[in-house]
PDB file of N, CA and C in Angstrom:
ATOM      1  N   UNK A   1     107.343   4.256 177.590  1.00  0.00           N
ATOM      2  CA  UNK A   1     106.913   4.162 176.215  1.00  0.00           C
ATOM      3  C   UNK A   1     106.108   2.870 176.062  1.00  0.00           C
ATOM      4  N   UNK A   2     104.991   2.843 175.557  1.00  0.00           N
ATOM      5  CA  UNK A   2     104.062   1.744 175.371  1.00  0.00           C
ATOM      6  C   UNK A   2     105.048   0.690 174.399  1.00  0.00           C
ATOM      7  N   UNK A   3     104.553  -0.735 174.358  1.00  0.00           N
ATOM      8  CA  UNK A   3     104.887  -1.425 173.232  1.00  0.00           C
ATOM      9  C   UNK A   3     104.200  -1.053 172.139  1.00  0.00           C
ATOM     10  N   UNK A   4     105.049  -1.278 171.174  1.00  0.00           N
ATOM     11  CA  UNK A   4     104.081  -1.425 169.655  1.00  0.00           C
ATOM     12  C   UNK A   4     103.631  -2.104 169.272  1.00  0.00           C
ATOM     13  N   UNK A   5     102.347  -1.698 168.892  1.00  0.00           N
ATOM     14  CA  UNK A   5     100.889  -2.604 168.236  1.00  0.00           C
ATOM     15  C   UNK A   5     101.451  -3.653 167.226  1.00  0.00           C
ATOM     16  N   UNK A   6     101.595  -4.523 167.218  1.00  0.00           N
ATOM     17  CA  UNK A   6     102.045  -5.757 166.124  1.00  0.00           C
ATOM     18  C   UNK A   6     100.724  -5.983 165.085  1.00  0.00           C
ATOM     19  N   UNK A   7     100.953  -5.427 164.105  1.00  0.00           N
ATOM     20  CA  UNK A   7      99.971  -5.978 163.061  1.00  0.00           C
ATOM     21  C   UNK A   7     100.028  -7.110 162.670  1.00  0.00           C
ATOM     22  N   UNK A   8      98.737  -8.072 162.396  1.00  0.00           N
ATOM     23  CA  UNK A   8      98.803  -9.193 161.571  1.00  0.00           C
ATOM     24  C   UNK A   8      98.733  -9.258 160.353  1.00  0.00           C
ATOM     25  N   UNK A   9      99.092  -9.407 159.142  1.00  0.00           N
ATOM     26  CA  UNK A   9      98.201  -9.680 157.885  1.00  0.00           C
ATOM     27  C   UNK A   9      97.912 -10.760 157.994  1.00  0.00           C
ATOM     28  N   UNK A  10      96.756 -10.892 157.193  1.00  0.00           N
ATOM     29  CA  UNK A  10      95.788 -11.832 156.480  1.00  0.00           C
ATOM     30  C   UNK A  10      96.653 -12.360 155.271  1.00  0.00           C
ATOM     31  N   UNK A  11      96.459 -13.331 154.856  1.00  0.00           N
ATOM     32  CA  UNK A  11      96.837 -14.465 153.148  1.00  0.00           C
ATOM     33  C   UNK A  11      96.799 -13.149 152.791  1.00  0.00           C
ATOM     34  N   UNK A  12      95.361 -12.506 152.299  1.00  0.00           N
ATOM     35  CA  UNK A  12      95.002 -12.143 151.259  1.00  0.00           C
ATOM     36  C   UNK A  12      95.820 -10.814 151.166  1.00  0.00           C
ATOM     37  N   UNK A  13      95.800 -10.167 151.996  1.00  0.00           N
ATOM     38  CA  UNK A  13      97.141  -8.838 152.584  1.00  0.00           C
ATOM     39  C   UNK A  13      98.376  -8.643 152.197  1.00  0.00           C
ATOM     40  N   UNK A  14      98.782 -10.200 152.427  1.00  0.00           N
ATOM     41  CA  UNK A  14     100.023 -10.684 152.513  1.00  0.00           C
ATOM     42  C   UNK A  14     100.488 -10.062 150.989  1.00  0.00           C
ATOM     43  N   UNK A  15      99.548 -10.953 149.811  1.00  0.00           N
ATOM     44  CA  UNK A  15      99.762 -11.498 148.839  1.00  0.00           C
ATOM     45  C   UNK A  15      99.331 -10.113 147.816  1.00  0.00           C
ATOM     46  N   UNK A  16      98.489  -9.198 148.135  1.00  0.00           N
ATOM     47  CA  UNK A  16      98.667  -7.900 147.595  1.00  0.00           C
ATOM     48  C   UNK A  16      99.861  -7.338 147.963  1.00  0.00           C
ATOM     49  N   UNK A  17     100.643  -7.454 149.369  1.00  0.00           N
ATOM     50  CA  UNK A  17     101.622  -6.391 149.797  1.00  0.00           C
ATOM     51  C   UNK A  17     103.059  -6.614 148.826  1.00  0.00           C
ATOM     52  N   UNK A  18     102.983  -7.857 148.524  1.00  0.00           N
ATOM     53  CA  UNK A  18     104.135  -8.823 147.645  1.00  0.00           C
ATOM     54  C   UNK A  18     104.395  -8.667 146.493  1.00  0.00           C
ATOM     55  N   UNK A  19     102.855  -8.430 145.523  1.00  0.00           N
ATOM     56  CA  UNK A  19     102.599  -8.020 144.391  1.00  0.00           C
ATOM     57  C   UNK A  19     103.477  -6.613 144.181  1.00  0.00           C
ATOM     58  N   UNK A  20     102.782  -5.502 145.355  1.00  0.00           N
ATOM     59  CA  UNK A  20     103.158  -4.409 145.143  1.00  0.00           C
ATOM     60  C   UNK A  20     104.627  -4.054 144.831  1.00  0.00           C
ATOM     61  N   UNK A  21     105.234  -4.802 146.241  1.00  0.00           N
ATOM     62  CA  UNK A  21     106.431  -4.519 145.568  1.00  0.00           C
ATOM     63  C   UNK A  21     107.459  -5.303 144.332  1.00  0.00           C
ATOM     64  N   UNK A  22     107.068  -6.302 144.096  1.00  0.00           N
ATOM     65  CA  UNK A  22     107.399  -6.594 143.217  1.00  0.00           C
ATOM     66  C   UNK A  22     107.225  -5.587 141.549  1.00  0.00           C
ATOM     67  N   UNK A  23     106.097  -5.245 141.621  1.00  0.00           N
ATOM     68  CA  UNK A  23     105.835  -4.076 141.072  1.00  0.00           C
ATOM     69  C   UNK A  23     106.987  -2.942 141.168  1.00  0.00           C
ATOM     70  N   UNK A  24     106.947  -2.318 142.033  1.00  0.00           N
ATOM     71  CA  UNK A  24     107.923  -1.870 142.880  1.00  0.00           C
ATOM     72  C   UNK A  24     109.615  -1.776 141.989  1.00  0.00           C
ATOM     73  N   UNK A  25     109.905  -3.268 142.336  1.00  0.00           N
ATOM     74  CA  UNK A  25     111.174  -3.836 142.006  1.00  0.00           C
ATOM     75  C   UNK A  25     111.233  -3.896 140.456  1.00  0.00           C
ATOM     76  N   UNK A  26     110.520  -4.252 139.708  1.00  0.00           N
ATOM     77  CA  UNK A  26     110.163  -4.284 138.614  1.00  0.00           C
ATOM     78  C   UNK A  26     110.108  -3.165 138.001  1.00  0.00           C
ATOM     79  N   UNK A  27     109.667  -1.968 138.164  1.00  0.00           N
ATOM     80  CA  UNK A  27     109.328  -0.685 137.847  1.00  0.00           C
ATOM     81  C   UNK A  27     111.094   0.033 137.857  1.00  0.00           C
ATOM     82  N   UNK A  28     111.710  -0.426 138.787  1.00  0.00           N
ATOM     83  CA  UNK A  28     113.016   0.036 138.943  1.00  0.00           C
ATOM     84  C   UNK A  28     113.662  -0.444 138.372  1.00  0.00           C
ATOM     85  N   UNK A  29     113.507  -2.161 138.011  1.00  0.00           N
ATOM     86  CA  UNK A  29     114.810  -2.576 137.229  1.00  0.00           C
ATOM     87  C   UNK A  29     114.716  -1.673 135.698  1.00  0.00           C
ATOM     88  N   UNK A  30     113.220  -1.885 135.015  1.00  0.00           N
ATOM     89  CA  UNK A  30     112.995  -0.725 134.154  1.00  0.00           C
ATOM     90  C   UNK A  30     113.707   0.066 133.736  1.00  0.00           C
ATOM     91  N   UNK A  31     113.634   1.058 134.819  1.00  0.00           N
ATOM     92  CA  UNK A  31     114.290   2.292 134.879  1.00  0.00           C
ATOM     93  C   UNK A  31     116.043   2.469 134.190  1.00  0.00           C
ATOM     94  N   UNK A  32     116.136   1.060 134.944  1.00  0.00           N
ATOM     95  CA  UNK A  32     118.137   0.732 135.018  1.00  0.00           C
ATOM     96  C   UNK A  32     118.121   0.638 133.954  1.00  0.00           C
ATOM     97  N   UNK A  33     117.761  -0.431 133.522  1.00  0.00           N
ATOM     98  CA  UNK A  33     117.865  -0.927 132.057  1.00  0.00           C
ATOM     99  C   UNK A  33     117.805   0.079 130.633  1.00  0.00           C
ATOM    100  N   UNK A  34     116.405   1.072 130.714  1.00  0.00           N
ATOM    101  CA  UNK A  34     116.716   1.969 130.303  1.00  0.00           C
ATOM    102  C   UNK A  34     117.527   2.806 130.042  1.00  0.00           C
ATOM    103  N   UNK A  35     117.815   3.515 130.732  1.00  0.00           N
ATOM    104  CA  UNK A  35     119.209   4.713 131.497  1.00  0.00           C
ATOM    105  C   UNK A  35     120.098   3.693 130.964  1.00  0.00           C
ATOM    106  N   UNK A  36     120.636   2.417 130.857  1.00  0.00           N
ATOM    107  CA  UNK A  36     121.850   2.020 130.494  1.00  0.00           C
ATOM    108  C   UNK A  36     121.969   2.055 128.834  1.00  0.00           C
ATOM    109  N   UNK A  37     120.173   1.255 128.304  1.00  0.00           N
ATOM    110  CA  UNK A  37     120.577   1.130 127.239  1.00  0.00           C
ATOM    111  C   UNK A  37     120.496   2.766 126.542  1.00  0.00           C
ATOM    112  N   UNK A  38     119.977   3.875 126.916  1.00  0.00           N
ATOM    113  CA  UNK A  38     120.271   5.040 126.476  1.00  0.00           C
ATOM    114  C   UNK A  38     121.273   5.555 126.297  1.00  0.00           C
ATOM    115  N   UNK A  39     122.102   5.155 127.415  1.00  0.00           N
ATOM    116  CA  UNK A  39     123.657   5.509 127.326  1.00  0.00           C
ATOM    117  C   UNK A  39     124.170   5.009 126.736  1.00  0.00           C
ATOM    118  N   UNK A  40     124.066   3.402 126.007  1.00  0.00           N
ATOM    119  CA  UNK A  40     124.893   2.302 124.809  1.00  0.00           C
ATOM    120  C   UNK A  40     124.310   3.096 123.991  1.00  0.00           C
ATOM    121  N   UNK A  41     123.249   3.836 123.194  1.00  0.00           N
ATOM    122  CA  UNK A  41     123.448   4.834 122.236  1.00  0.00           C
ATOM    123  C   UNK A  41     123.806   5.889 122.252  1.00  0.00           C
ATOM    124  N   UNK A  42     123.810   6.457 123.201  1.00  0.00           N
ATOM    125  CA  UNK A  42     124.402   7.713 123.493  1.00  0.00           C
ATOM    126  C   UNK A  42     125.729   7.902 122.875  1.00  0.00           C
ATOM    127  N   UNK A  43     126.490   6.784 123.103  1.00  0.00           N
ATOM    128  CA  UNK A  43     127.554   6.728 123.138  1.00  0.00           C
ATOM    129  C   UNK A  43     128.158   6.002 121.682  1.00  0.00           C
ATOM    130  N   UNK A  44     127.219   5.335 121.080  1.00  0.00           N
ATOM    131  CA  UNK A  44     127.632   4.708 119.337  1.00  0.00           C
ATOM    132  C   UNK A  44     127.126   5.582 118.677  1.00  0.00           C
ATOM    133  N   UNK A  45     126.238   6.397 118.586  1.00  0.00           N
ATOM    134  CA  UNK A  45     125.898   7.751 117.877  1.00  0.00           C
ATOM    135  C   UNK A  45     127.127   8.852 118.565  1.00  0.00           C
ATOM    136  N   UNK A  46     127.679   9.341 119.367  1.00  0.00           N
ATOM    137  CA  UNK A  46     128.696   9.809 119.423  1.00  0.00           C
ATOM    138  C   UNK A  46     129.825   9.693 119.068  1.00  0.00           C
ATOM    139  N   UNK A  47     130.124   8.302 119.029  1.00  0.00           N
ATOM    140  CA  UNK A  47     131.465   7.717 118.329  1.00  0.00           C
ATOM    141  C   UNK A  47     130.867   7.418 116.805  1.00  0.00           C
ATOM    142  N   UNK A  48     130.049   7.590 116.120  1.00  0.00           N
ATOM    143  CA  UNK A  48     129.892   7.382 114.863  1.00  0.00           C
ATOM    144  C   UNK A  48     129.896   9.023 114.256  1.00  0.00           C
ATOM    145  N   UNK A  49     129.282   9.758 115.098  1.00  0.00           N
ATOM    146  CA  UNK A  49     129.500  11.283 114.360  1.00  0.00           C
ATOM    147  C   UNK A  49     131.304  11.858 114.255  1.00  0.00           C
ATOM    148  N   UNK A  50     131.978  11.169 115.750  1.00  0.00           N
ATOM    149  CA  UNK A  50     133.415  11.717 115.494  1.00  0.00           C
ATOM    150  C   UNK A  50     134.185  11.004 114.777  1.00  0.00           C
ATOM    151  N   UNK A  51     133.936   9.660 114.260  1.00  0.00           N
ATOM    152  CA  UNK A  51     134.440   8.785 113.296  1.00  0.00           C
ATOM    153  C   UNK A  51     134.233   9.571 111.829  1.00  0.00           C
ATOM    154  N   UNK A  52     132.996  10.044 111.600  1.00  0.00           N
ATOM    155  CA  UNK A  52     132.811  10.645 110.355  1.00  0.00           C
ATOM    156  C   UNK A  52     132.955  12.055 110.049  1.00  0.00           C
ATOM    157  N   UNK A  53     133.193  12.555 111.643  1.00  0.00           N
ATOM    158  CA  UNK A  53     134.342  14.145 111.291  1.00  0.00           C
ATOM    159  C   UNK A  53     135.345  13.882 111.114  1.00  0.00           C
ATOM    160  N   UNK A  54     135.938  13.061 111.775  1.00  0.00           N
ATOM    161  CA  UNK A  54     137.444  12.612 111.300  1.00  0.00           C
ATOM    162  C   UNK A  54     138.009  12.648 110.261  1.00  0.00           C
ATOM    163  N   UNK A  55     137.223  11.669 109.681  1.00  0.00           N
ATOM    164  CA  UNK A  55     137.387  10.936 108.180  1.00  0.00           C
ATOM    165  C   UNK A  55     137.324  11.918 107.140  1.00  0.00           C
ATOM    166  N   UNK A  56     136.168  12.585 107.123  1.00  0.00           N
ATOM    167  CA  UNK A  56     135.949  14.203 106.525  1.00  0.00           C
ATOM    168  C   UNK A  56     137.472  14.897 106.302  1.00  0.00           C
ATOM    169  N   UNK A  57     137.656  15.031 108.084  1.00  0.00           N
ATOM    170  CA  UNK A  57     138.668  15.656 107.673  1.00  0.00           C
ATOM    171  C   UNK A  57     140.197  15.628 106.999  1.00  0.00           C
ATOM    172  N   UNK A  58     140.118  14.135 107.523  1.00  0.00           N
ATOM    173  CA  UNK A  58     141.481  13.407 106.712  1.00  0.00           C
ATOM    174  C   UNK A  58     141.149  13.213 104.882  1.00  0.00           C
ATOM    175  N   UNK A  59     139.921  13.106 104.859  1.00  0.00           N
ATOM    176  CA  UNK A  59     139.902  13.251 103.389  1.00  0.00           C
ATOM    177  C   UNK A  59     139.659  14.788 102.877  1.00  0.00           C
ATOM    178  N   UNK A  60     139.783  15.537 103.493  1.00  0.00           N
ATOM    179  CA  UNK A  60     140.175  16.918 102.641  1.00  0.00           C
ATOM    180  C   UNK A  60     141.297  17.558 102.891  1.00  0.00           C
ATOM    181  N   UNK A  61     141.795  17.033 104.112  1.00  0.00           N
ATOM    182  CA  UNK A  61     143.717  17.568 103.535  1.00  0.00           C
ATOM    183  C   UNK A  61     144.478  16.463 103.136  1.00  0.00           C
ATOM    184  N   UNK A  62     143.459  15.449 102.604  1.00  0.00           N
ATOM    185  CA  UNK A  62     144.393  14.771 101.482  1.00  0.00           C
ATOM    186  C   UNK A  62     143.756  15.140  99.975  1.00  0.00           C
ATOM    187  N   UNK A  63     142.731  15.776  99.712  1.00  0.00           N
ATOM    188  CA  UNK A  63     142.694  16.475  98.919  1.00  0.00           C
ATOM    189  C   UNK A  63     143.203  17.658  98.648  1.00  0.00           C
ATOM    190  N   UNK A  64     143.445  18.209  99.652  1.00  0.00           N
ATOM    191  CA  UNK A  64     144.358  19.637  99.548  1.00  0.00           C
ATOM    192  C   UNK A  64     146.073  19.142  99.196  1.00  0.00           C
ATOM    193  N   UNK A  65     146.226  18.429  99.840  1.00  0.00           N
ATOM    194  CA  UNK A  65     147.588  17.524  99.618  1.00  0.00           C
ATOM    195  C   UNK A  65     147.847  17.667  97.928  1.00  0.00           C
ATOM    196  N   UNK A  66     147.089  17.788  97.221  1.00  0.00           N
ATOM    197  CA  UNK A  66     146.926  17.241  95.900  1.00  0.00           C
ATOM    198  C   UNK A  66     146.898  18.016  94.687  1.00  0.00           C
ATOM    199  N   UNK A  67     146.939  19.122  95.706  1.00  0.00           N
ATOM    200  CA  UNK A  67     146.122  20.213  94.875  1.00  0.00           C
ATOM    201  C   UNK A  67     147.696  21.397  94.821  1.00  0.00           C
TER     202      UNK A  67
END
């Protein structure tokens, strides 16, 4: 099996290849951050709709209570 060709970069190579992924890395933390904070509402709009079925419902069989 031959050796493998060792590439060099150049500065200028270098310093695009770095960018990219930082880009890269950046583009992903994104992503996380998103997806998490979607789920912190996901989840206070869910607990605010069953808080206010609840309540609903405790206040009409305490109106029925009454009746």
């Amino acid at each position: 099996m031959p050796p493998r060709k060792v590439v060099q970069q150049t500065p200028e190579t270098a310093v695009i290849t770095a960018k990219i992924e930082d880009l890269r890395k950046s583009i992903t933390l994104i992503g996380k951050d998103s997806r998490f904070a979607s789920g912190l509402w996901v989840g206070f709009v869910k607990g605010m709709a069953i808080g206010l079925f609840v309540s609903l419902v405790l206040a009409g069989l305490k109106v029925m209570a009454w009746v």
